[in-house]
N, C-alpha and C. Protein backbone atom coordinates (compact mmCIF):
# COMPACT_ATOMS: atom_id res chain seq x y z
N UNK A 1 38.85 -2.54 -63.98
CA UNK A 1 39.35 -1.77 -62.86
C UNK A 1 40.60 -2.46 -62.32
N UNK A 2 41.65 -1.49 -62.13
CA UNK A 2 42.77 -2.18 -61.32
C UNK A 2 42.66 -2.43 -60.06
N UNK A 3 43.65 -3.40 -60.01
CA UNK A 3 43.56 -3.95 -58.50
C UNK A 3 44.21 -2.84 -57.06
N UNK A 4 43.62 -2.84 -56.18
CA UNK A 4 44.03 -1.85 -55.17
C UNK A 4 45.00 -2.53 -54.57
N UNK A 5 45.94 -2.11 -53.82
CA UNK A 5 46.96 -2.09 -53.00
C UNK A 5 45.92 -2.51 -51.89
N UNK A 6 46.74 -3.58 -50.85
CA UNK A 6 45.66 -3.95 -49.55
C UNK A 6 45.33 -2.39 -48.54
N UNK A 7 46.43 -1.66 -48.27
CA UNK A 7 46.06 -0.91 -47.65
C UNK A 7 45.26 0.33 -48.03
N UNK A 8 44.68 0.25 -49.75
CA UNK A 8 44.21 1.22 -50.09
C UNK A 8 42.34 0.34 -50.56
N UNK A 9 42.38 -0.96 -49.77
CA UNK A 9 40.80 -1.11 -49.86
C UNK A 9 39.87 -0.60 -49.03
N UNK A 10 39.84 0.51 -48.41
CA UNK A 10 39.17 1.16 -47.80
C UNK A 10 38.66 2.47 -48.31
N UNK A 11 39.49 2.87 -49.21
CA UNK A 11 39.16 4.04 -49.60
C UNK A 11 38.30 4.31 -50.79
N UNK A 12 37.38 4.85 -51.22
CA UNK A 12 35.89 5.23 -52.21
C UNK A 12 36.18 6.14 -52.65
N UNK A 13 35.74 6.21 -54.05
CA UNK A 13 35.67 8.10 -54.53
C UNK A 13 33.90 7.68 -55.20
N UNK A 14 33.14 9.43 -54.57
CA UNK A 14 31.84 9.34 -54.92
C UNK A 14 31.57 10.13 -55.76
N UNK A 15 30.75 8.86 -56.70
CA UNK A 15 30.20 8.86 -57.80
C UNK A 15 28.96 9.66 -58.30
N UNK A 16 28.76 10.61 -58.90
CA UNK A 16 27.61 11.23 -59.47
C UNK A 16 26.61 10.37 -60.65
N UNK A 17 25.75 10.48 -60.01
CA UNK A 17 24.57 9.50 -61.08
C UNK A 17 23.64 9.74 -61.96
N UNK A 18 23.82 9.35 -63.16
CA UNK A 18 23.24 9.82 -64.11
C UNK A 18 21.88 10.39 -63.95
N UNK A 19 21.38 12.06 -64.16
CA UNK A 19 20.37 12.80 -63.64
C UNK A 19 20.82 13.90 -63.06
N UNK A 20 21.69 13.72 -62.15
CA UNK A 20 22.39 14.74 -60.94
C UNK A 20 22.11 15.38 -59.50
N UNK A 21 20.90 13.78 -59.29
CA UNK A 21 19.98 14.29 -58.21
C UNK A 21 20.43 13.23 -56.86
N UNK A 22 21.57 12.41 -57.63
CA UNK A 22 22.03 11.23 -56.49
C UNK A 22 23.24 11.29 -56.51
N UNK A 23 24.25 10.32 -55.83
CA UNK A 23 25.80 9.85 -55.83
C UNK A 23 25.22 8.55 -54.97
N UNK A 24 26.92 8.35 -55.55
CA UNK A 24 27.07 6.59 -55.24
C UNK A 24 28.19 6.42 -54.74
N UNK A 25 28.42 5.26 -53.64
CA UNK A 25 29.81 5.04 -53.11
C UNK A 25 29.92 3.44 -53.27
N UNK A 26 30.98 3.15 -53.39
CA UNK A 26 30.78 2.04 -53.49
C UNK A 26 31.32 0.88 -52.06
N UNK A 27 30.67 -0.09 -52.15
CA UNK A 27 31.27 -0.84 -50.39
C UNK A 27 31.82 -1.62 -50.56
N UNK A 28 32.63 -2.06 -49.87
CA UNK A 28 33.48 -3.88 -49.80
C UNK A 28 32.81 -4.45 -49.93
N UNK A 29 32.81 -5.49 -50.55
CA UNK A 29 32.26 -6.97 -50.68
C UNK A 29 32.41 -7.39 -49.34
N UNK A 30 33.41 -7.40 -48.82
CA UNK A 30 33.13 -8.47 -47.33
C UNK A 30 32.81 -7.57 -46.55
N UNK A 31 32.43 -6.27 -46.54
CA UNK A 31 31.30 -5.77 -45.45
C UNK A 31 30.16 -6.01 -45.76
N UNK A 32 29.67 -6.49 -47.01
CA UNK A 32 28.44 -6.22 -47.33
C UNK A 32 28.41 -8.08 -46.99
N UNK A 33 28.94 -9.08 -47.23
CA UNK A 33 29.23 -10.25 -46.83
C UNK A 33 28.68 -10.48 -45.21
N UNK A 34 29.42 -9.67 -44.80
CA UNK A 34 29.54 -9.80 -43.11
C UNK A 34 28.25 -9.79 -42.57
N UNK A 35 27.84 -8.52 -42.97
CA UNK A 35 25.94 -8.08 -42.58
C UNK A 35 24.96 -8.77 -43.43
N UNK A 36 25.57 -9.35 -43.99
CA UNK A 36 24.50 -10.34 -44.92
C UNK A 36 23.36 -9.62 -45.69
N UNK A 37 24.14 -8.70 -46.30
CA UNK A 37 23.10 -7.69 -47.26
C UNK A 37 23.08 -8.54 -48.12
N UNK A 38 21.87 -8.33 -49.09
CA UNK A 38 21.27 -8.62 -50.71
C UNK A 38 21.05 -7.42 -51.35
N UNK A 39 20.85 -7.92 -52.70
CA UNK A 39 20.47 -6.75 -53.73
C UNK A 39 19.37 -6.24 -53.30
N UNK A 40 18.91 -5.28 -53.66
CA UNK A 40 17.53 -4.22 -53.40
C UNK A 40 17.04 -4.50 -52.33
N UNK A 41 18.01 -4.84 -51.35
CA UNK A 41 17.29 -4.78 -49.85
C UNK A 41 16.82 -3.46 -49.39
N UNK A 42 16.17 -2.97 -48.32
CA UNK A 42 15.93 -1.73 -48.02
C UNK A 42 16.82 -1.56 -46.82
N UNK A 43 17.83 -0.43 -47.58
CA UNK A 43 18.60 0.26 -45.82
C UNK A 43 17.90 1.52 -45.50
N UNK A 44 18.29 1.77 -44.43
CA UNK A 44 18.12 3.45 -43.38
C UNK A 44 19.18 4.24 -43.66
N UNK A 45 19.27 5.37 -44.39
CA UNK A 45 20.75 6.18 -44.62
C UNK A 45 20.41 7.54 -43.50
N UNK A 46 21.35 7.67 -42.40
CA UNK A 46 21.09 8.92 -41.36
C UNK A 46 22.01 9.67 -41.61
N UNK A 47 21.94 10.89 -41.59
CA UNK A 47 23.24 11.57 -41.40
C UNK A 47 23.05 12.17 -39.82
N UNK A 48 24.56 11.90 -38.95
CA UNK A 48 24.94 12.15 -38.16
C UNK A 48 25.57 13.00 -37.78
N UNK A 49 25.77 14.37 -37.05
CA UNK A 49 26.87 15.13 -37.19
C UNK A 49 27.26 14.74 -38.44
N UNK A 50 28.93 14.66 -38.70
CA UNK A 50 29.59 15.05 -39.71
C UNK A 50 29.97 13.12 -40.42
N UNK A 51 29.16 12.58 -40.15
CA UNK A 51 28.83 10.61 -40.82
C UNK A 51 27.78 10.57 -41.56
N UNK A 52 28.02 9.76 -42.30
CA UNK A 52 26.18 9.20 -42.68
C UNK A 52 26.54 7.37 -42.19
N UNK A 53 25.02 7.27 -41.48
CA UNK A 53 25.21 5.72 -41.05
C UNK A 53 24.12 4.99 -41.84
N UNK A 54 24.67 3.86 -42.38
CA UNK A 54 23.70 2.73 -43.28
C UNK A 54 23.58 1.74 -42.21
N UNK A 55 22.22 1.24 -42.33
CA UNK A 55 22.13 0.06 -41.44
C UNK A 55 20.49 -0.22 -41.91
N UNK A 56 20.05 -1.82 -41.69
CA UNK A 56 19.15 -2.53 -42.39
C UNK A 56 18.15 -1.96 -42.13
N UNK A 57 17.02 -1.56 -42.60
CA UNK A 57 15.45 -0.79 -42.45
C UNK A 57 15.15 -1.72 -41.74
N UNK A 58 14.28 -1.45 -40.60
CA UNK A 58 13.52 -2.11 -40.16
C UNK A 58 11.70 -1.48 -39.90
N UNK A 59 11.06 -2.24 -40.38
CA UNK A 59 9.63 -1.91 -40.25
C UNK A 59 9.21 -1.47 -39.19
């Protein structure tokens, strides 16, 4: 993959996943850094009005 332009690391194109029953986006590394996510952690995906918000599951 080529390298992005700084002002174009924000921007995602979403991905269809093999099956056709999901998509995928992909995130920054240093957001996912910041919140101190791991692999196969469990998030909460909401959709909001016209957002969807990710944020850590909590029991």
């Amino acid at each position: 993959m080529a390298l992005r332009k700084t002002d174009e690391t924000k921007v995602r194109s979403l991905t269809k996943i093999a099956g056709g029953s999901s998509y995928a986006v992909t995130i920054p590394i240093d957001y996912i850094r910041k919140l101190k996510w791991r692999g196969k952690q469990k998030l909460e995906v909401k959709l909001y009005q016209d957002r969807i918000i990710i944020r850590d599951w909590k029991p």
